[in-house]
PDB file of N, CA and C in Angstrom:
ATOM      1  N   UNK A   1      89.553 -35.312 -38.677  1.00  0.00           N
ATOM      2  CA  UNK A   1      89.425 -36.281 -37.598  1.00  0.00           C
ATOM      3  C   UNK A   1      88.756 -37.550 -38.130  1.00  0.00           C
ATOM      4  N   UNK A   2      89.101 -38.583 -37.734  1.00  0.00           N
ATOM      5  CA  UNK A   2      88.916 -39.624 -38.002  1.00  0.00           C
ATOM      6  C   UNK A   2      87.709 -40.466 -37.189  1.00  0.00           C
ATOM      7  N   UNK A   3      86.992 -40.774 -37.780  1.00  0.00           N
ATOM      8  CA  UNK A   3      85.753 -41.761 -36.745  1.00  0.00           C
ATOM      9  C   UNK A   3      86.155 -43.061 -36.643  1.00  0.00           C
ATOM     10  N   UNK A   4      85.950 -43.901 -35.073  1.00  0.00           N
ATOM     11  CA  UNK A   4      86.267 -44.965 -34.817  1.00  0.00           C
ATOM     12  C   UNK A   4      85.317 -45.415 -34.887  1.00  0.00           C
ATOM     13  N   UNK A   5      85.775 -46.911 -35.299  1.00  0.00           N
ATOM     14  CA  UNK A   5      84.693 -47.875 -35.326  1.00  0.00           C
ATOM     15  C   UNK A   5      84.388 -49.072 -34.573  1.00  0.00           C
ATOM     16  N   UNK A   6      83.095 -49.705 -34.211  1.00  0.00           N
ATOM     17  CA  UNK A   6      83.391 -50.608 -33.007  1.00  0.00           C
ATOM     18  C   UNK A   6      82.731 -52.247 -34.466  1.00  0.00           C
ATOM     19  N   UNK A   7      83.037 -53.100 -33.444  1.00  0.00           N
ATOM     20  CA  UNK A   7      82.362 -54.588 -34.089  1.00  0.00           C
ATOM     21  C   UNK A   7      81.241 -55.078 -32.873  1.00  0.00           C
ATOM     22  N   UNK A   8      79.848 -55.238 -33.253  1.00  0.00           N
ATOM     23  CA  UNK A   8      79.446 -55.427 -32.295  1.00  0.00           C
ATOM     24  C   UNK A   8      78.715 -57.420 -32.629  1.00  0.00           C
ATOM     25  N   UNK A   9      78.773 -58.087 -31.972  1.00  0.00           N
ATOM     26  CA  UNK A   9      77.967 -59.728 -32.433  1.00  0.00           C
ATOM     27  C   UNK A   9      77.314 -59.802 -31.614  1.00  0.00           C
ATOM     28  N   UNK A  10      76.013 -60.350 -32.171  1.00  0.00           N
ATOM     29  CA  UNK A  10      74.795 -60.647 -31.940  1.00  0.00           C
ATOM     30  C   UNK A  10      74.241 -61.790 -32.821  1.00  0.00           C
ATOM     31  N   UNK A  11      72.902 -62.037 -32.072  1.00  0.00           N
ATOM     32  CA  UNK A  11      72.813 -63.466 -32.582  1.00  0.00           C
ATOM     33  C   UNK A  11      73.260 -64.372 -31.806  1.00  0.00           C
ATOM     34  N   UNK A  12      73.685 -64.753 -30.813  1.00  0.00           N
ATOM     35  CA  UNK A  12      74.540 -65.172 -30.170  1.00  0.00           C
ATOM     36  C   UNK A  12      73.682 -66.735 -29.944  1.00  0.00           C
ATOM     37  N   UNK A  13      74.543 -68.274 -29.402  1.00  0.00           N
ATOM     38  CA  UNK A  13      73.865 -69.513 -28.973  1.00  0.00           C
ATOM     39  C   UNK A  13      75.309 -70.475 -28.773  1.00  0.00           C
ATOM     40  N   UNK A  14      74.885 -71.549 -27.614  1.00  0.00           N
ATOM     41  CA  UNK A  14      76.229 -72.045 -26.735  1.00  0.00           C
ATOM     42  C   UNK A  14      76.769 -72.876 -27.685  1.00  0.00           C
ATOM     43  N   UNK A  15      75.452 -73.623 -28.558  1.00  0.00           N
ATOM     44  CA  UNK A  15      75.568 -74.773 -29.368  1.00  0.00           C
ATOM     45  C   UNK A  15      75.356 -74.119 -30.990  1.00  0.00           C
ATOM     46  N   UNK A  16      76.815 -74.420 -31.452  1.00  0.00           N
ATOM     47  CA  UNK A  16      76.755 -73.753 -33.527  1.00  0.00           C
ATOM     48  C   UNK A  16      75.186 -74.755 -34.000  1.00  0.00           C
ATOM     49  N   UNK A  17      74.951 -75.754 -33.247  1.00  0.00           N
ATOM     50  CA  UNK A  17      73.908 -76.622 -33.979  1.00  0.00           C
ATOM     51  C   UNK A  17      72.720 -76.040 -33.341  1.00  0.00           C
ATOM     52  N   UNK A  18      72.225 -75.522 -32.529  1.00  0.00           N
ATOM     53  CA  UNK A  18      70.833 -74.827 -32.286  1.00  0.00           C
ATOM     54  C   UNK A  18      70.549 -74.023 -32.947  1.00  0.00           C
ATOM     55  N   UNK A  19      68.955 -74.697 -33.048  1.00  0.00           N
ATOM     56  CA  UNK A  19      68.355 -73.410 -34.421  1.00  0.00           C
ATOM     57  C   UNK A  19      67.383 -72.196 -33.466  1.00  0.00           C
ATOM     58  N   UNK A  20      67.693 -71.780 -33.600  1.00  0.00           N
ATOM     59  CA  UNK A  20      66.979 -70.089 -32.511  1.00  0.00           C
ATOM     60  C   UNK A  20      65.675 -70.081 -33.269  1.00  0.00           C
ATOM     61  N   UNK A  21      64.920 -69.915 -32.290  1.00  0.00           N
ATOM     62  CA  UNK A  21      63.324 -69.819 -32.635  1.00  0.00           C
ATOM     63  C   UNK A  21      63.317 -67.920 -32.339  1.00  0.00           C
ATOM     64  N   UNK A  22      63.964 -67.546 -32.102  1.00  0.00           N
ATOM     65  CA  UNK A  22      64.470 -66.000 -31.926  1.00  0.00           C
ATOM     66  C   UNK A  22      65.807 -65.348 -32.111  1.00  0.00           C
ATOM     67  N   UNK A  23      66.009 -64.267 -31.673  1.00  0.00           N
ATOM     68  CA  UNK A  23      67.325 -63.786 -32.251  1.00  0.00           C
ATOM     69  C   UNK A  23      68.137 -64.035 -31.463  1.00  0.00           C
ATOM     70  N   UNK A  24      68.066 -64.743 -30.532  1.00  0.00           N
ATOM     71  CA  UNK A  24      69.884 -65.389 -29.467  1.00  0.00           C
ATOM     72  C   UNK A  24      70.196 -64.340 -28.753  1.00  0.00           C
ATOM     73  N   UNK A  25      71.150 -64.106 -28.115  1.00  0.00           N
ATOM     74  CA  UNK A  25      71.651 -63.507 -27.453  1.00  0.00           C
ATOM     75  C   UNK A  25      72.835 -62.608 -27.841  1.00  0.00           C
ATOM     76  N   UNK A  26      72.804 -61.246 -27.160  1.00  0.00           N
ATOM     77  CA  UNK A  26      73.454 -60.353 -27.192  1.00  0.00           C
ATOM     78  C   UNK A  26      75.131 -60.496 -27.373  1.00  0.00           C
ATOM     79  N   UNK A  27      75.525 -60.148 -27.502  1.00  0.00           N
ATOM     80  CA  UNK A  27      76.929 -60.422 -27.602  1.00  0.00           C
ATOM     81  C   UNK A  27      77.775 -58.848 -27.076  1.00  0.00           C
ATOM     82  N   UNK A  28      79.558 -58.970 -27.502  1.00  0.00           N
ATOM     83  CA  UNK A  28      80.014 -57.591 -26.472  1.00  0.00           C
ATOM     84  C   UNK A  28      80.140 -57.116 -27.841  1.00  0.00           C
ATOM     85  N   UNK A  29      80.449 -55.997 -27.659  1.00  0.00           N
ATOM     86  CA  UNK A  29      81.356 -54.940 -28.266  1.00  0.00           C
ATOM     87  C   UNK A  29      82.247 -54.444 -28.585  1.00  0.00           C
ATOM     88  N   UNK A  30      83.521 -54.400 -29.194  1.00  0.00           N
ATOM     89  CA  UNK A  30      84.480 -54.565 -29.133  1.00  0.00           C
ATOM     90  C   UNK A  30      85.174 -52.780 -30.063  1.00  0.00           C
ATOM     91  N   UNK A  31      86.245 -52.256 -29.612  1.00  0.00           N
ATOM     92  CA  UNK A  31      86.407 -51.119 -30.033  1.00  0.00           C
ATOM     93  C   UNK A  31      87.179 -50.133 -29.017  1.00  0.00           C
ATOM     94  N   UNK A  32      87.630 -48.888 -29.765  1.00  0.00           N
ATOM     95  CA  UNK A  32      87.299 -48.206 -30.918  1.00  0.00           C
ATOM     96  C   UNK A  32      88.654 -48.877 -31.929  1.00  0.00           C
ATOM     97  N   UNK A  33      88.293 -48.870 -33.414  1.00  0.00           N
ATOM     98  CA  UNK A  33      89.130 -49.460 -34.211  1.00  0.00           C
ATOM     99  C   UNK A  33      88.879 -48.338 -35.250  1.00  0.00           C
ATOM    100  N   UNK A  34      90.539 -48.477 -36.264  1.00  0.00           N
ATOM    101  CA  UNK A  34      90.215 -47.547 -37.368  1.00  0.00           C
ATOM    102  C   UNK A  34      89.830 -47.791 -38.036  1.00  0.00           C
ATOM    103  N   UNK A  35      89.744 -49.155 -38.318  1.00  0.00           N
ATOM    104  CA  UNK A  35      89.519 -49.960 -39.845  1.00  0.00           C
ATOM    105  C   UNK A  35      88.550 -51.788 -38.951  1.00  0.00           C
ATOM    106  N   UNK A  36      88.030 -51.897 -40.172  1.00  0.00           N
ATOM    107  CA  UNK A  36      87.618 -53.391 -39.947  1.00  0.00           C
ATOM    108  C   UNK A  36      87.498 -53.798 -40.949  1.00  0.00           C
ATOM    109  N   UNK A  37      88.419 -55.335 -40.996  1.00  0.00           N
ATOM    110  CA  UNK A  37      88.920 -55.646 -42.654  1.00  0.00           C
ATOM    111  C   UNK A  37      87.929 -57.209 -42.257  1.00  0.00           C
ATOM    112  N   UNK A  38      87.161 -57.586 -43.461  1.00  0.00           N
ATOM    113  CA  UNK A  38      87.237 -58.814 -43.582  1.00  0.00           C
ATOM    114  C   UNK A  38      87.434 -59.348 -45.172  1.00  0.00           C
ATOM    115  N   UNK A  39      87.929 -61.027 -44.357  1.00  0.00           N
ATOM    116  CA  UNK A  39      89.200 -61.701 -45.938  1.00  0.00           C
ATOM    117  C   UNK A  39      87.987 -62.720 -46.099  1.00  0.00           C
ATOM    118  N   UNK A  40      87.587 -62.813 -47.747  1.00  0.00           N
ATOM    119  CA  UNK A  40      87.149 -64.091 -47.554  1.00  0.00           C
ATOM    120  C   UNK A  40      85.822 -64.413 -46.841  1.00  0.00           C
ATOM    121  N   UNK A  41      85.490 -63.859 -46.154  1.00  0.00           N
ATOM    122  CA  UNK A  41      84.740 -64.311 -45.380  1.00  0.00           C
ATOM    123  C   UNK A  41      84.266 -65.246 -44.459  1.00  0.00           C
ATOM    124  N   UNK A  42      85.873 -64.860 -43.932  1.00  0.00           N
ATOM    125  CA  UNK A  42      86.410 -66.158 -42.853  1.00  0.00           C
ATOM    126  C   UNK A  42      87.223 -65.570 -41.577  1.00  0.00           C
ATOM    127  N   UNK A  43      87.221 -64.174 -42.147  1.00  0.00           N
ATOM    128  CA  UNK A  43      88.310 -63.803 -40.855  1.00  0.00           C
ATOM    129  C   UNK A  43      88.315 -62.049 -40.735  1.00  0.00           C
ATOM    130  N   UNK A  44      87.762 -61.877 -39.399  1.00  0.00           N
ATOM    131  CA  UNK A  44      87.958 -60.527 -39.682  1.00  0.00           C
ATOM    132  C   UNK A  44      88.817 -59.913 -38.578  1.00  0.00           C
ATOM    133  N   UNK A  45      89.556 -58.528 -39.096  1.00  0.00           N
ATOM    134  CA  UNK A  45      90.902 -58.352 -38.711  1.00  0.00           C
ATOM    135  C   UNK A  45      90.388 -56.963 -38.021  1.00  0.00           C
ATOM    136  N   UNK A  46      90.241 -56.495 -36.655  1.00  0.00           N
ATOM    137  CA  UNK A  46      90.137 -55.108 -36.390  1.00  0.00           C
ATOM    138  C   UNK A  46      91.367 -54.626 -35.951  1.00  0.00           C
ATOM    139  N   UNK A  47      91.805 -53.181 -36.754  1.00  0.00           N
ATOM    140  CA  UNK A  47      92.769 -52.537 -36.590  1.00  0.00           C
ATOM    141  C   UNK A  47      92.741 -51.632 -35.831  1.00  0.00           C
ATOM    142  N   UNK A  48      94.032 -51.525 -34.770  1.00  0.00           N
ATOM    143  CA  UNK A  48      94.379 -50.673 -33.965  1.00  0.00           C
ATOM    144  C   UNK A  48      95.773 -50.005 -33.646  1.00  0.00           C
ATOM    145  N   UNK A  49      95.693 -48.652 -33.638  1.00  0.00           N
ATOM    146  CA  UNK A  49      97.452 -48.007 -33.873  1.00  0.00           C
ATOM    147  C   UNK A  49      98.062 -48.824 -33.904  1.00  0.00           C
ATOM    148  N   UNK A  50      98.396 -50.106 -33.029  1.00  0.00           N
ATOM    149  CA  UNK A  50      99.428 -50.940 -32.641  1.00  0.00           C
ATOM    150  C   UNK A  50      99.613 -52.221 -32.835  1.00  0.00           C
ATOM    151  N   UNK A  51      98.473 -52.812 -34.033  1.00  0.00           N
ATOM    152  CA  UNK A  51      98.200 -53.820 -34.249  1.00  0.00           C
ATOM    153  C   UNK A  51      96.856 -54.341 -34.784  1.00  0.00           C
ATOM    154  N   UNK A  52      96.672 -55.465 -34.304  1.00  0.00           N
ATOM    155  CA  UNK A  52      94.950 -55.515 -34.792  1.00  0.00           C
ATOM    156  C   UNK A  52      94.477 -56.641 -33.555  1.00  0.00           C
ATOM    157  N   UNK A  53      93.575 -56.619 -33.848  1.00  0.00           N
ATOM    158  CA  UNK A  53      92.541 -58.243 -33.417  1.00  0.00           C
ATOM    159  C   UNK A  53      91.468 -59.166 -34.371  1.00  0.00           C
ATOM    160  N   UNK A  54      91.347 -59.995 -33.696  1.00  0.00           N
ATOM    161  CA  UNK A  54      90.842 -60.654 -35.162  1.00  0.00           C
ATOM    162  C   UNK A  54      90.110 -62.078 -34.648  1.00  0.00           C
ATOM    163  N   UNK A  55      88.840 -62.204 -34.948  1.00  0.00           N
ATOM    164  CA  UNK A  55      87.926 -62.826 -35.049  1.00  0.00           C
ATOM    165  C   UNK A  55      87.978 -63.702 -36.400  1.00  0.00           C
ATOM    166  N   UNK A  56      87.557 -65.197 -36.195  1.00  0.00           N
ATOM    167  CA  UNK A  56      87.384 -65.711 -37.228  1.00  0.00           C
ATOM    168  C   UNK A  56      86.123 -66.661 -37.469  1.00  0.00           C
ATOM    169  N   UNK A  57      85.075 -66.753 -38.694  1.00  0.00           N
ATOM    170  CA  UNK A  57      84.192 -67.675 -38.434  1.00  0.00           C
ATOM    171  C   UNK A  57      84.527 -69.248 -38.751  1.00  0.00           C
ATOM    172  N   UNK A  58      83.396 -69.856 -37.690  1.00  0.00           N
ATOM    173  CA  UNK A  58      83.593 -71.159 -37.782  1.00  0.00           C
ATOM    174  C   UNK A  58      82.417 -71.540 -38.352  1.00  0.00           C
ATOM    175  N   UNK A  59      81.948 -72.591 -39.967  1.00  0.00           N
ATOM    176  CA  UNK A  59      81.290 -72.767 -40.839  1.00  0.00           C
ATOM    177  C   UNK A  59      80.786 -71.576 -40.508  1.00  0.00           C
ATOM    178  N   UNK A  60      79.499 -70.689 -40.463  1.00  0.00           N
ATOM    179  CA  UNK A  60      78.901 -70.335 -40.178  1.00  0.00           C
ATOM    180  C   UNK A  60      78.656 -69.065 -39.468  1.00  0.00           C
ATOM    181  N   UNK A  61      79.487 -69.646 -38.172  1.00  0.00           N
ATOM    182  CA  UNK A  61      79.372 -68.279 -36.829  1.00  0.00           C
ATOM    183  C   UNK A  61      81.220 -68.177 -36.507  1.00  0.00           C
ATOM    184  N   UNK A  62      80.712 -67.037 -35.697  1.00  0.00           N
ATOM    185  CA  UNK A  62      82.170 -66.026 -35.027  1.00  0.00           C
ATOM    186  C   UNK A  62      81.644 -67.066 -33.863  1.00  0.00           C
ATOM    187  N   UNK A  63      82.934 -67.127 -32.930  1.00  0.00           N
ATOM    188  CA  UNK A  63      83.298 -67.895 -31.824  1.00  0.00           C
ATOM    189  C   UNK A  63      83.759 -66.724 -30.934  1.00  0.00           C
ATOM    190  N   UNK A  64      82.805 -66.698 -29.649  1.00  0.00           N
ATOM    191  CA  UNK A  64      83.753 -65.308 -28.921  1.00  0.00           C
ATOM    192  C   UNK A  64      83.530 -66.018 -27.057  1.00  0.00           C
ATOM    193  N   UNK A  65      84.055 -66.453 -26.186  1.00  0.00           N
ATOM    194  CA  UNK A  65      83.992 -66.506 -25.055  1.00  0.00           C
ATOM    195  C   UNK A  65      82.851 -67.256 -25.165  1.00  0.00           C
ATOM    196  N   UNK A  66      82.764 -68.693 -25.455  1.00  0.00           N
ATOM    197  CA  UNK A  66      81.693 -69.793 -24.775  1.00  0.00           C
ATOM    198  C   UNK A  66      80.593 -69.073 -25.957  1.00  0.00           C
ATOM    199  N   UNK A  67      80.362 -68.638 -26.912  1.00  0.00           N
ATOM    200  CA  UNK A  67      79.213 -68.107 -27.511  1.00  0.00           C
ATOM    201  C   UNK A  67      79.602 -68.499 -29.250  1.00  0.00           C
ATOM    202  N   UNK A  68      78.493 -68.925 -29.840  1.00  0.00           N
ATOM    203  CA  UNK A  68      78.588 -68.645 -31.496  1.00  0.00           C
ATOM    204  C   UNK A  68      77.675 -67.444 -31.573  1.00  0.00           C
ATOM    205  N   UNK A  69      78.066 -66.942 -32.522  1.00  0.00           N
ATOM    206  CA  UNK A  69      77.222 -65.720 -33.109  1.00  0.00           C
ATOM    207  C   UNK A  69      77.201 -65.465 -34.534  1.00  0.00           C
ATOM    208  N   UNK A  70      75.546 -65.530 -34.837  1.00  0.00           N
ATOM    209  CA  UNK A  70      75.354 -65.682 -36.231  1.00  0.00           C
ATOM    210  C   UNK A  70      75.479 -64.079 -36.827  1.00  0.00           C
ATOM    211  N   UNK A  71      75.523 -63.280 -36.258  1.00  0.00           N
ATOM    212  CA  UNK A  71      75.509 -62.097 -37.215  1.00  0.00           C
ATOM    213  C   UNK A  71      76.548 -60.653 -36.431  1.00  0.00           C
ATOM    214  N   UNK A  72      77.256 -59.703 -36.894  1.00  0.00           N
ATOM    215  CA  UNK A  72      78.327 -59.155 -36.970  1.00  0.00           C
ATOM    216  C   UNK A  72      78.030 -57.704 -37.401  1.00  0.00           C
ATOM    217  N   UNK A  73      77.721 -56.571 -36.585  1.00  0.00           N
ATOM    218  CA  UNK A  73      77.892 -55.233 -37.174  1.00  0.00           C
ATOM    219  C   UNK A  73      79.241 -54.515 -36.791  1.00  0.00           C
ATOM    220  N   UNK A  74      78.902 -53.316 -37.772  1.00  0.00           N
ATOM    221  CA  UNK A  74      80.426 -52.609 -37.478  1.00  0.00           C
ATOM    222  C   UNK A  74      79.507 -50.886 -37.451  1.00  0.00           C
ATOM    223  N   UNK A  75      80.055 -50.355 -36.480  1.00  0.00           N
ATOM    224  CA  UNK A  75      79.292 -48.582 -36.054  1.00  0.00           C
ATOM    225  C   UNK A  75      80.033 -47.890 -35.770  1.00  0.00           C
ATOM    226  N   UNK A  76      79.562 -46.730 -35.691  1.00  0.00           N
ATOM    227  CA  UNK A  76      80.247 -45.788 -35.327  1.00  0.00           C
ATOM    228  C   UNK A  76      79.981 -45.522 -33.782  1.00  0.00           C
ATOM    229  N   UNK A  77      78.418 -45.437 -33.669  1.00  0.00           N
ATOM    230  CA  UNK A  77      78.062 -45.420 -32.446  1.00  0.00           C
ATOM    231  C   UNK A  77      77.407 -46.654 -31.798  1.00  0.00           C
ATOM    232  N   UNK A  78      78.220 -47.439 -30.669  1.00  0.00           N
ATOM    233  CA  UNK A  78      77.496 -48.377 -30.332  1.00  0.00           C
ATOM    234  C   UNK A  78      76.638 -48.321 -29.107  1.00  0.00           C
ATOM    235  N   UNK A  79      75.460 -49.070 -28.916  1.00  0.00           N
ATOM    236  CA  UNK A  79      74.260 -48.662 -28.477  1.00  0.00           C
ATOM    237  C   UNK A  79      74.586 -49.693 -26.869  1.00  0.00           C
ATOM    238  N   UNK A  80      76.146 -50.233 -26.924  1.00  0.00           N
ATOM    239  CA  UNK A  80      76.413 -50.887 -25.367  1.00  0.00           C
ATOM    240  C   UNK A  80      77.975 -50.656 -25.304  1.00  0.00           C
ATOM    241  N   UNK A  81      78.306 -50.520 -24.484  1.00  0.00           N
ATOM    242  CA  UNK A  81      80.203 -50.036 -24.298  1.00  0.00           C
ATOM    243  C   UNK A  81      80.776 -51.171 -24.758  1.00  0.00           C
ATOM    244  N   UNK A  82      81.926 -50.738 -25.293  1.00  0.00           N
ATOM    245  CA  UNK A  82      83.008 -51.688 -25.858  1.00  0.00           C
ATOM    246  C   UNK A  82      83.858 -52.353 -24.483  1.00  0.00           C
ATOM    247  N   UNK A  83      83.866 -53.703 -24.923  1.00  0.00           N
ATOM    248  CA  UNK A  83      84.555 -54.070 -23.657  1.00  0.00           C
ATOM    249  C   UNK A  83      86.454 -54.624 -24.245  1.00  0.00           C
ATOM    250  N   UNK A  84      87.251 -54.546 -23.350  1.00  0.00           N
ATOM    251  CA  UNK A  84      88.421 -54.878 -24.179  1.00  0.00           C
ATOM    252  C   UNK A  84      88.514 -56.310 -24.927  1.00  0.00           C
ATOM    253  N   UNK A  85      88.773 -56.024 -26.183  1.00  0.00           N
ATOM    254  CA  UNK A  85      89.364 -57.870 -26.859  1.00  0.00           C
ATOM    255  C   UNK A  85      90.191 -58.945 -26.300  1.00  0.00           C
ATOM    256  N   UNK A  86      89.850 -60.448 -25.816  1.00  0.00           N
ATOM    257  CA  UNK A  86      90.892 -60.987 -25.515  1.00  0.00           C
ATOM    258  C   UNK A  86      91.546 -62.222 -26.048  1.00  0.00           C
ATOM    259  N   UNK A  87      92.256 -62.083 -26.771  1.00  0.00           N
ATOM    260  CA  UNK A  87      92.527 -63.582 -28.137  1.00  0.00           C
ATOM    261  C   UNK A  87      92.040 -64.601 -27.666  1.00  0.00           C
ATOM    262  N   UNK A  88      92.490 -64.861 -26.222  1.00  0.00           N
ATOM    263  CA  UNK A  88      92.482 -66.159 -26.296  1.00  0.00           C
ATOM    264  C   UNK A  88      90.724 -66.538 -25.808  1.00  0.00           C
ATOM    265  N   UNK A  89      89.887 -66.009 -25.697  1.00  0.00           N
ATOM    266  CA  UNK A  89      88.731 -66.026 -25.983  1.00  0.00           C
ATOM    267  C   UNK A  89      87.969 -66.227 -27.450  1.00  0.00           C
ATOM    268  N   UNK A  90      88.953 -66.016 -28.181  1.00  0.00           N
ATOM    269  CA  UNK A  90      87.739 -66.236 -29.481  1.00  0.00           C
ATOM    270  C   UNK A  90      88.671 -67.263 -30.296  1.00  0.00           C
ATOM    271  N   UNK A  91      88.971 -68.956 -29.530  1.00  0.00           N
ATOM    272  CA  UNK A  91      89.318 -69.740 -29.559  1.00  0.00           C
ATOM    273  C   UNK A  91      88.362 -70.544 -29.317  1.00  0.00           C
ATOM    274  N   UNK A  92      87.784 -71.377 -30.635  1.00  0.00           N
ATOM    275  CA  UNK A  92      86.393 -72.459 -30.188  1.00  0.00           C
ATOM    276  C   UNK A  92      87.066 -73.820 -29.178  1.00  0.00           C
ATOM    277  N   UNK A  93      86.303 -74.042 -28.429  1.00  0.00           N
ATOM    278  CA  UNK A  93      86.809 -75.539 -27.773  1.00  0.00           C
ATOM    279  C   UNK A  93      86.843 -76.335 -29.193  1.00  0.00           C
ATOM    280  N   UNK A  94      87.876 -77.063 -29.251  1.00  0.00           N
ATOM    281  CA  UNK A  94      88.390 -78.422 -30.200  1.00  0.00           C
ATOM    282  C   UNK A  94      87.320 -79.107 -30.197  1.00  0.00           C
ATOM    283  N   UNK A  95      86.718 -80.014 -31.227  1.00  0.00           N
ATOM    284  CA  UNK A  95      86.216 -80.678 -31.386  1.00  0.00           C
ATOM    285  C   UNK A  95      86.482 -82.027 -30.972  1.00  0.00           C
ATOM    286  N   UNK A  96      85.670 -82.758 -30.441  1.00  0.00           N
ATOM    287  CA  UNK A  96      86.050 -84.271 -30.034  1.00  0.00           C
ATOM    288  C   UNK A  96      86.144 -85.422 -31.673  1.00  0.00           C
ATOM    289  N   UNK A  97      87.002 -86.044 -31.694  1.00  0.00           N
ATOM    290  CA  UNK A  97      87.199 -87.308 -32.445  1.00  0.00           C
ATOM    291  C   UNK A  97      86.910 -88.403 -31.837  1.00  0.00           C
ATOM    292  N   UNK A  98      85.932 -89.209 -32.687  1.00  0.00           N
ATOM    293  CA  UNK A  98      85.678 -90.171 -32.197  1.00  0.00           C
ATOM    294  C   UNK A  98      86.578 -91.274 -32.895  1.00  0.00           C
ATOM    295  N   UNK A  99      86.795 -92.059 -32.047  1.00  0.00           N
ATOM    296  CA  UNK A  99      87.746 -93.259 -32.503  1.00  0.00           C
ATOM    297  C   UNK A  99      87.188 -94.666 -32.349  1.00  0.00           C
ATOM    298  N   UNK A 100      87.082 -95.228 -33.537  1.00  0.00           N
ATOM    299  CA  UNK A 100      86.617 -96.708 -34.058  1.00  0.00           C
ATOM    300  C   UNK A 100      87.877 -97.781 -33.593  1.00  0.00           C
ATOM    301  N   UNK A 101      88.055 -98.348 -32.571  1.00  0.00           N
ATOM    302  CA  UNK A 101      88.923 -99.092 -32.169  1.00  0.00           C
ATOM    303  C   UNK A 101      88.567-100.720 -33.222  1.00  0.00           C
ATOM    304  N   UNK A 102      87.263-100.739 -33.568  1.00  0.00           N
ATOM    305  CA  UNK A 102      87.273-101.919 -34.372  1.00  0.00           C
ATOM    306  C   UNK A 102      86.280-101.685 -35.433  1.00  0.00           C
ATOM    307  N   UNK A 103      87.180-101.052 -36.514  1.00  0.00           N
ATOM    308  CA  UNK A 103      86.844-100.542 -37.745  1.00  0.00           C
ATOM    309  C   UNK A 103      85.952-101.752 -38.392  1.00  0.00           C
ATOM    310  N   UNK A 104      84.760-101.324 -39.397  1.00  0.00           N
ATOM    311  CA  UNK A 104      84.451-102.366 -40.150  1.00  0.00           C
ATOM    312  C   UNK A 104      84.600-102.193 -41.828  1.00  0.00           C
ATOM    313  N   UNK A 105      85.270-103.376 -42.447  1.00  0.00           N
ATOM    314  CA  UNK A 105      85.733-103.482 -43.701  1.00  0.00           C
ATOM    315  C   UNK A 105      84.592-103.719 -44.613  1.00  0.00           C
TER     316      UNK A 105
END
């Protein structure tokens, strides 16, 4: 028999630029998975019979539902229920461009 594994993030803050005078906030849980692959250290892929899911960091932190999160475990037993994955949640809001309408030379 095979043991599943969950991804749990923590560390959590609204702004990637706030520096936590403590450990941030909790984050979900995500699981049960057979495998948890990360590439690089830019992207991690959790596998499931039917596919996967997959989290990726931005400089720094994972992006999950309005949250950065500086740090990432993987368990067997997690210590809060797994809640289901949803892609389009761990999509950072776009960054704004600012535009110089009168550039200087």
């Amino acid at each position: 028999m095979t043991e599943k594994i969950y991804l749990h993030l923590y560390h959590g803050r609204k702004d990637p630029l706030e520096d936590l005078e403590d450990w941030g906030s909790e984050g979900p849980v995500f699981g049960p998975y057979e495998n948890v692959q990360i590439t690089y250290g830019a992207h991690i892929k959790m596998h499931t019979p039917d596919g996967f899911d997959d989290l990726t960091w931005h400089d720094d932190l994972v992006y999950y539902d309005g949250v950065y999160y500086g740090d990432v475990s993987i368990c067997t037993s997690p210590d809060q229920s797994a809640i289901p994955y949803e892609e389009e949640k761990s999509n950072p809001p776009k960054k704004e461009q600012c535009h110089d309408d009168n550039p200087k030379l």
